[in-house]
PDB file of N, CA and C in Angstrom:
ATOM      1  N   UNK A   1      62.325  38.816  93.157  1.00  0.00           N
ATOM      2  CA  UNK A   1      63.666  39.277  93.413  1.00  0.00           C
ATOM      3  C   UNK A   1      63.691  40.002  94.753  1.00  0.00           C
ATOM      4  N   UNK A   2      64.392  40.101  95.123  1.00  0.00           N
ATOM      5  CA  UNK A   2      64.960  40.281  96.742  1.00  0.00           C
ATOM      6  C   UNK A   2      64.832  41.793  96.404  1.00  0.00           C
ATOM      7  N   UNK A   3      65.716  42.537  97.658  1.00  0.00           N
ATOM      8  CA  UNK A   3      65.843  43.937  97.785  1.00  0.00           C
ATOM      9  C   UNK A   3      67.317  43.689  98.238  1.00  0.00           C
ATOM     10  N   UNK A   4      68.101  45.018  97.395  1.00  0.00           N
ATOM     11  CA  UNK A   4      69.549  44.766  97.410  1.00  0.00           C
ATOM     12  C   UNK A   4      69.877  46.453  97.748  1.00  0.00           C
ATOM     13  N   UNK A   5      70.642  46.718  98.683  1.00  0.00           N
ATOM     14  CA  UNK A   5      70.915  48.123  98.836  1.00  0.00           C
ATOM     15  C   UNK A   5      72.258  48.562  98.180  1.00  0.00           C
ATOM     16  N   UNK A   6      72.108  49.594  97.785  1.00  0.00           N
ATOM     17  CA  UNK A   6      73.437  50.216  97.235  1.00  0.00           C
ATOM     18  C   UNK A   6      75.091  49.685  97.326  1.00  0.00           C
ATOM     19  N   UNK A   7      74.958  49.692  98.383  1.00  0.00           N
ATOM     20  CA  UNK A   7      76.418  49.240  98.884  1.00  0.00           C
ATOM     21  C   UNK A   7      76.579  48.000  98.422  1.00  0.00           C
ATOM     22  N   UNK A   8      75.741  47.325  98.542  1.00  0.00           N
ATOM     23  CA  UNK A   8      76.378  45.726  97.638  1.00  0.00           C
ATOM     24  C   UNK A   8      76.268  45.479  96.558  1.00  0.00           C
ATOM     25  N   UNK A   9      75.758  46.308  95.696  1.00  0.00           N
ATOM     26  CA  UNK A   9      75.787  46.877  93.930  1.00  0.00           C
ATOM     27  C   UNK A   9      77.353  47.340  93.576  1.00  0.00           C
ATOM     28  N   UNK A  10      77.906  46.432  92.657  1.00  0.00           N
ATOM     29  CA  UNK A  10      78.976  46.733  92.324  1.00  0.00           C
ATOM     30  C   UNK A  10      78.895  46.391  90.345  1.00  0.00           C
ATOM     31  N   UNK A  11      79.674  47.865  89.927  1.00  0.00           N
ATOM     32  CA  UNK A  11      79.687  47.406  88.324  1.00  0.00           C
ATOM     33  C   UNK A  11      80.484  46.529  87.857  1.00  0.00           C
ATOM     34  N   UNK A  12      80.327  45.863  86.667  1.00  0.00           N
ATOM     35  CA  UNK A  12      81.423  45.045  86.295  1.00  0.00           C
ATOM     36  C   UNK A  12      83.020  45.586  86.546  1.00  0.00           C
ATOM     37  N   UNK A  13      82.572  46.874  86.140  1.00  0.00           N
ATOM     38  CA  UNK A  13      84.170  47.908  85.366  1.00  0.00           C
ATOM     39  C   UNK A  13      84.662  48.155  87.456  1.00  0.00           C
ATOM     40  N   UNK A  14      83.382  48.273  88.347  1.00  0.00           N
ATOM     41  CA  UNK A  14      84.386  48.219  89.700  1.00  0.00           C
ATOM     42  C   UNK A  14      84.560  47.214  89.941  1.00  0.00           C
ATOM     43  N   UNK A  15      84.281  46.261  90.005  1.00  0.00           N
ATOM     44  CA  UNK A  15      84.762  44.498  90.173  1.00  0.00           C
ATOM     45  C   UNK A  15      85.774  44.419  89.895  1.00  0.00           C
ATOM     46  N   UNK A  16      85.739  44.962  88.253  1.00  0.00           N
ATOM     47  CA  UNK A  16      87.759  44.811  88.188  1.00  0.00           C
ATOM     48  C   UNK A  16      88.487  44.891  88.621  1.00  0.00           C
ATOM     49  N   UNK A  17      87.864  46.633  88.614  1.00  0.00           N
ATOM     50  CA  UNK A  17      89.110  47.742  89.449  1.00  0.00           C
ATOM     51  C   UNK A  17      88.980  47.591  91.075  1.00  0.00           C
ATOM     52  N   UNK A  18      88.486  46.461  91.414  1.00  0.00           N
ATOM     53  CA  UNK A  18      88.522  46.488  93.354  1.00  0.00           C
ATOM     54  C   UNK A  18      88.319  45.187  93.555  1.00  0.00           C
ATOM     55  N   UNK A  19      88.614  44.030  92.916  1.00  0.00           N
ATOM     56  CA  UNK A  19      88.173  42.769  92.702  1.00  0.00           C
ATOM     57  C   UNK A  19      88.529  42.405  94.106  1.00  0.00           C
ATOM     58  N   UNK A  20      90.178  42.643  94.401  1.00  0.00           N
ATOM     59  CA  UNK A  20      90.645  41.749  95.950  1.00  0.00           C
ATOM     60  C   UNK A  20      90.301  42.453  97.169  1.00  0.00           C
ATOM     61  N   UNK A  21      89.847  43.596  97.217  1.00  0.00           N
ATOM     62  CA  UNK A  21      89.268  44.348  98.191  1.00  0.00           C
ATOM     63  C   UNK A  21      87.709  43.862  98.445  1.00  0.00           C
ATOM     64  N   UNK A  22      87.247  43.791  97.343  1.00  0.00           N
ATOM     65  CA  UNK A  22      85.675  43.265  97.293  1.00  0.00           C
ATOM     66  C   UNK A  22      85.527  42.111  97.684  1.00  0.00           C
ATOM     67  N   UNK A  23      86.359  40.844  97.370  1.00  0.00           N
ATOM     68  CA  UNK A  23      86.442  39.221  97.666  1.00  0.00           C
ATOM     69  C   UNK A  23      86.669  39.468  99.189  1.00  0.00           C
ATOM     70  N   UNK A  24      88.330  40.276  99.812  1.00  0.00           N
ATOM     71  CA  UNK A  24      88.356  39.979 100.864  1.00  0.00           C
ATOM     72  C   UNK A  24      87.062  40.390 102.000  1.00  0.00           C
ATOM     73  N   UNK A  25      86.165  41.615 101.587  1.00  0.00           N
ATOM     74  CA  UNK A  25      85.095  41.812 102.408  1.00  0.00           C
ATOM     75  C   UNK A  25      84.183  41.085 102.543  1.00  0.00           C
ATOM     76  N   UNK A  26      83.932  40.411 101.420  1.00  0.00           N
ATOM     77  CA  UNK A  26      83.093  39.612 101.033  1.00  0.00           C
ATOM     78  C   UNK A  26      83.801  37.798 102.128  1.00  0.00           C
ATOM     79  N   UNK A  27      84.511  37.942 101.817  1.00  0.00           N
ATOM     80  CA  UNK A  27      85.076  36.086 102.444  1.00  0.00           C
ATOM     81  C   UNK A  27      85.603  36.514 104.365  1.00  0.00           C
ATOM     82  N   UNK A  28      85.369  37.745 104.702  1.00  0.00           N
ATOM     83  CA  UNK A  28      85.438  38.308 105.681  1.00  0.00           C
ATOM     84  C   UNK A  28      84.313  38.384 106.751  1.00  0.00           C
ATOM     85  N   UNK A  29      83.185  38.334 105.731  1.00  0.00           N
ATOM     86  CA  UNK A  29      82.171  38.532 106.176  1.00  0.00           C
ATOM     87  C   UNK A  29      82.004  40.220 106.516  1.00  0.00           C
ATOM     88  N   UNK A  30      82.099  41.030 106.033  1.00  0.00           N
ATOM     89  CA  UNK A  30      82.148  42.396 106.309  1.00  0.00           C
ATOM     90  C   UNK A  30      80.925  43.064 105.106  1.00  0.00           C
ATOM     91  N   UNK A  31      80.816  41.933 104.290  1.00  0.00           N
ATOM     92  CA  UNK A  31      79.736  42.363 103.076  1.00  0.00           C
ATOM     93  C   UNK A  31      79.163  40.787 103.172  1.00  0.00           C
ATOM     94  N   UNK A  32      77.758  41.037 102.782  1.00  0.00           N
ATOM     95  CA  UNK A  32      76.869  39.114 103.004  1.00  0.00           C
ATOM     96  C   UNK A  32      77.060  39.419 101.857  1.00  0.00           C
ATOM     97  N   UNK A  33      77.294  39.766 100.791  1.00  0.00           N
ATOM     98  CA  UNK A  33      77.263  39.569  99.180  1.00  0.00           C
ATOM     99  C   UNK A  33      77.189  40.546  98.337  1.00  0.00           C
ATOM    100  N   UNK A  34      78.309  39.927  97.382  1.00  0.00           N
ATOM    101  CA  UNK A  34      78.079  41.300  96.213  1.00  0.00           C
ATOM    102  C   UNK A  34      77.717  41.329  94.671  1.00  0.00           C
ATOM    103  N   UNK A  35      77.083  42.104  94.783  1.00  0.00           N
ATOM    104  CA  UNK A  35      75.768  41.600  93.504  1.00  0.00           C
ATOM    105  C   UNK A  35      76.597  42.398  92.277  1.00  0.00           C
ATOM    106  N   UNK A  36      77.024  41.907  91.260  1.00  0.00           N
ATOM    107  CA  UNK A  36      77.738  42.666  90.081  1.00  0.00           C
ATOM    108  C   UNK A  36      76.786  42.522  88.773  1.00  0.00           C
ATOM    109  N   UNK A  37      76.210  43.959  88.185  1.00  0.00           N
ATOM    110  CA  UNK A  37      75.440  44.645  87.553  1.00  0.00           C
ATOM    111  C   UNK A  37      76.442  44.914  86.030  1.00  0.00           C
ATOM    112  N   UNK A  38      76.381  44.316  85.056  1.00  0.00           N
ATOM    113  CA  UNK A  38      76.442  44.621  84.097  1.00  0.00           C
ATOM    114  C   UNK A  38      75.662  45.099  82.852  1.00  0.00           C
ATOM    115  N   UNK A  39      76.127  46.211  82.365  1.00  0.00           N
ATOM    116  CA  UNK A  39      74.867  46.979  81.530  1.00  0.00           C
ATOM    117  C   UNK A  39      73.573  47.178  81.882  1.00  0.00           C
ATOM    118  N   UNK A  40      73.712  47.837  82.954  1.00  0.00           N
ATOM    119  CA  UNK A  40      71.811  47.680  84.071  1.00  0.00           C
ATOM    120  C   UNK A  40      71.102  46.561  84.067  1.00  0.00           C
ATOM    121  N   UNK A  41      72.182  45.185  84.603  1.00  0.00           N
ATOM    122  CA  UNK A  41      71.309  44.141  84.868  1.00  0.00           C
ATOM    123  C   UNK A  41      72.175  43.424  85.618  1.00  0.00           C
ATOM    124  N   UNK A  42      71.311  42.828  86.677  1.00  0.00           N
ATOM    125  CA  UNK A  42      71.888  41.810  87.488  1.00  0.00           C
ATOM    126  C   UNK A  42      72.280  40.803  86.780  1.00  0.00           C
ATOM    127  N   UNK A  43      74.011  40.456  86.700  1.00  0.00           N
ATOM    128  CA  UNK A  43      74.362  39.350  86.218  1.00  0.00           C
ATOM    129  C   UNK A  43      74.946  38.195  87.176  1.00  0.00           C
ATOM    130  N   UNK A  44      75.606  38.570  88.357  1.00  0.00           N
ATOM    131  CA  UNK A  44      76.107  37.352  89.122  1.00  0.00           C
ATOM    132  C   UNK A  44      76.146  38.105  90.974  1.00  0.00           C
ATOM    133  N   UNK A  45      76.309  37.134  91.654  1.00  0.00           N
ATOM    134  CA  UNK A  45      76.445  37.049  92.903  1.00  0.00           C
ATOM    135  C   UNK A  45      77.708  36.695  93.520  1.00  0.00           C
ATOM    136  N   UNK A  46      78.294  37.379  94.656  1.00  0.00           N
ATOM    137  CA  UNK A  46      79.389  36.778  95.121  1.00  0.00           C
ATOM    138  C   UNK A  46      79.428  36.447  96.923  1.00  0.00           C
ATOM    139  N   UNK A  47      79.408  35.570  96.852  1.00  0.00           N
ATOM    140  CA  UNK A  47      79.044  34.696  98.508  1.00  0.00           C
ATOM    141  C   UNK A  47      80.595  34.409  98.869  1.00  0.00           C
ATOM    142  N   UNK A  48      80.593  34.246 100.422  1.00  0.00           N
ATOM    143  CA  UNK A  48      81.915  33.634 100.603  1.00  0.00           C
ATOM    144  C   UNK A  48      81.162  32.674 100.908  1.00  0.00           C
ATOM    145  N   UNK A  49      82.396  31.068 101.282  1.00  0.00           N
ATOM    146  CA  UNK A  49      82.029  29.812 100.742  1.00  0.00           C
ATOM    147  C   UNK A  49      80.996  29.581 102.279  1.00  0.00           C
ATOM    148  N   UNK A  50      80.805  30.369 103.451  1.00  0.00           N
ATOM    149  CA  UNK A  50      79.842  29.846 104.318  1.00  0.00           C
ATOM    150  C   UNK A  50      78.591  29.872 104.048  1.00  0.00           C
ATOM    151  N   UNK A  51      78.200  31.512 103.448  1.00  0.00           N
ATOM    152  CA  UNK A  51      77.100  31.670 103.098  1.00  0.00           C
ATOM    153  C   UNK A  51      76.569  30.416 102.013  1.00  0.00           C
ATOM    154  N   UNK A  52      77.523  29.949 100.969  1.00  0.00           N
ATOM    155  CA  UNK A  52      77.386  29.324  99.946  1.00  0.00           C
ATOM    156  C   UNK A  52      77.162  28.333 100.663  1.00  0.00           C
ATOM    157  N   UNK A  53      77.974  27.168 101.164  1.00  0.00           N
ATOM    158  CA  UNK A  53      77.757  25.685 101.198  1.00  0.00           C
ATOM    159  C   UNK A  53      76.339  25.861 102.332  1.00  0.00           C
ATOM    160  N   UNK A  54      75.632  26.939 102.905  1.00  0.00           N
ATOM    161  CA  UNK A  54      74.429  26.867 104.051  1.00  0.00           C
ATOM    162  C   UNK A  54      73.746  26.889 103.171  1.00  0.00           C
ATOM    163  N   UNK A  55      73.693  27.599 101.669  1.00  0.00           N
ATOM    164  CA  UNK A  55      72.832  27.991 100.648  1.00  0.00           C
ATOM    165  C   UNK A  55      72.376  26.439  99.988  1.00  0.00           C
ATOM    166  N   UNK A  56      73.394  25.654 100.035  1.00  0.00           N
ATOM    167  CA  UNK A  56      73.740  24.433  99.299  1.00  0.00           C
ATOM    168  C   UNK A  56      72.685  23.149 100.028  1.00  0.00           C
ATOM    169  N   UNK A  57      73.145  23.205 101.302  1.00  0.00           N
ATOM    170  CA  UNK A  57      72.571  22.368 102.267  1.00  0.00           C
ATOM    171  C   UNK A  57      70.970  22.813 102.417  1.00  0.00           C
ATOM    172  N   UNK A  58      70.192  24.228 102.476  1.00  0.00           N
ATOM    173  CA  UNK A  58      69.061  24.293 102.178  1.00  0.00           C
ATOM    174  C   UNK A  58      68.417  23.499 101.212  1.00  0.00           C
ATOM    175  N   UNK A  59      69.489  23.623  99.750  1.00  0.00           N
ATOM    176  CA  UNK A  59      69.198  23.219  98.410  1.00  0.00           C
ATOM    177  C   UNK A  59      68.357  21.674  98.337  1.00  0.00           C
ATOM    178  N   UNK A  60      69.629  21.368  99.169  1.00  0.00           N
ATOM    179  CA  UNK A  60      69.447  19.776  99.162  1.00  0.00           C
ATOM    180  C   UNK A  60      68.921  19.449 100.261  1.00  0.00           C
ATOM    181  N   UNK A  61      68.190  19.861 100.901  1.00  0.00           N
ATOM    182  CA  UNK A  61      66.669  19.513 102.550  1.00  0.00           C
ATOM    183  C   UNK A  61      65.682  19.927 101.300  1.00  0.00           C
ATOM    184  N   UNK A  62      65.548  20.895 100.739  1.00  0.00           N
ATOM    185  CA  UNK A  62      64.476  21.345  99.752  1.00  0.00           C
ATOM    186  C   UNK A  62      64.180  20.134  98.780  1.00  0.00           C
ATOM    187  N   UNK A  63      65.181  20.142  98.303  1.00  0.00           N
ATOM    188  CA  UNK A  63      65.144  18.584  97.014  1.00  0.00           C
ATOM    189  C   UNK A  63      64.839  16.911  97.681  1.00  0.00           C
ATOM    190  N   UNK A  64      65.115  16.948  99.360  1.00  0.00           N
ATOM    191  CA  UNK A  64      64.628  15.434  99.671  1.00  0.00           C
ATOM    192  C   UNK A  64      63.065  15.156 100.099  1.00  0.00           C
ATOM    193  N   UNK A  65      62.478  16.753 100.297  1.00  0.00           N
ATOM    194  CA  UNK A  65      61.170  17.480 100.623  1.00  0.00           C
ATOM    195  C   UNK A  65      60.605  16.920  99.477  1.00  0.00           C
ATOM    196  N   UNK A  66      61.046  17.227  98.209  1.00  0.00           N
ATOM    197  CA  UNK A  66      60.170  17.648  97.257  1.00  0.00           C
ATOM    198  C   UNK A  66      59.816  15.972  96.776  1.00  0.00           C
ATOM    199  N   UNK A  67      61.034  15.725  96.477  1.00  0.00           N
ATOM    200  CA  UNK A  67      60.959  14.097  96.131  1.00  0.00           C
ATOM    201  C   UNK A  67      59.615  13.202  97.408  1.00  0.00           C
ATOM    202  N   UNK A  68      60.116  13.189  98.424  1.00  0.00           N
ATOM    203  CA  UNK A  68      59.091  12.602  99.353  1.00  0.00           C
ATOM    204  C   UNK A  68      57.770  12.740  99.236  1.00  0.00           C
ATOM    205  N   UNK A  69      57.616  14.463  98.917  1.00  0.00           N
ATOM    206  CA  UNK A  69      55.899  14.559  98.361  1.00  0.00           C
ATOM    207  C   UNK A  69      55.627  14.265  97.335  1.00  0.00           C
ATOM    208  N   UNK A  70      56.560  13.928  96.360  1.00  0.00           N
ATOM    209  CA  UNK A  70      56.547  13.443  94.378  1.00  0.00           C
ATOM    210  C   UNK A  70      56.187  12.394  94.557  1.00  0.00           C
ATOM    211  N   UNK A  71      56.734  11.515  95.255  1.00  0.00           N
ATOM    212  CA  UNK A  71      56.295  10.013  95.818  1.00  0.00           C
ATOM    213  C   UNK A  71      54.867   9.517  95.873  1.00  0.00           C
ATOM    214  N   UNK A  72      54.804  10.821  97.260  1.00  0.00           N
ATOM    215  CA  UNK A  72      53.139  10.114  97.759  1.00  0.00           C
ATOM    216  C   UNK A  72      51.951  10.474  96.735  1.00  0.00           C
TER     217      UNK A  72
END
């Protein structure tokens, strides 16, 4: 697991209560992501869609890698 600093730790119960403030920083690029902690545990991630579809395109260079060496 990574290292996540304070500021991008958000509780479920503030997600609620700051949901469109949090998205717009977040799809702003003003936050790289916000990690929402329910009952002292990391439950989900929130990317805006650049970070995401670069995340995506790694995914899939990783998966034509893997296949090519499954091959040989």
């Amino acid at each position: 697991m990574g290292a996540y600093s304070q500021e991008e730790m958000y509780t479920a119960t503030q997600m609620v209560r700051n949901f469109s403030a949090i998205v717009s920083e977040v799809s702003e690029g003003k936050r790289k992501r916000a990690i929402i902690v329910k009952n002292n545990r990391f439950e989900a991630v929130l990317l805006n869609m650049q970070e995401y579809e670069r995340m995506q395109e790694a995914v899939e260079i990783l998966e034509r890698i893997y296949a090519k060496t499954k091959r040989a």
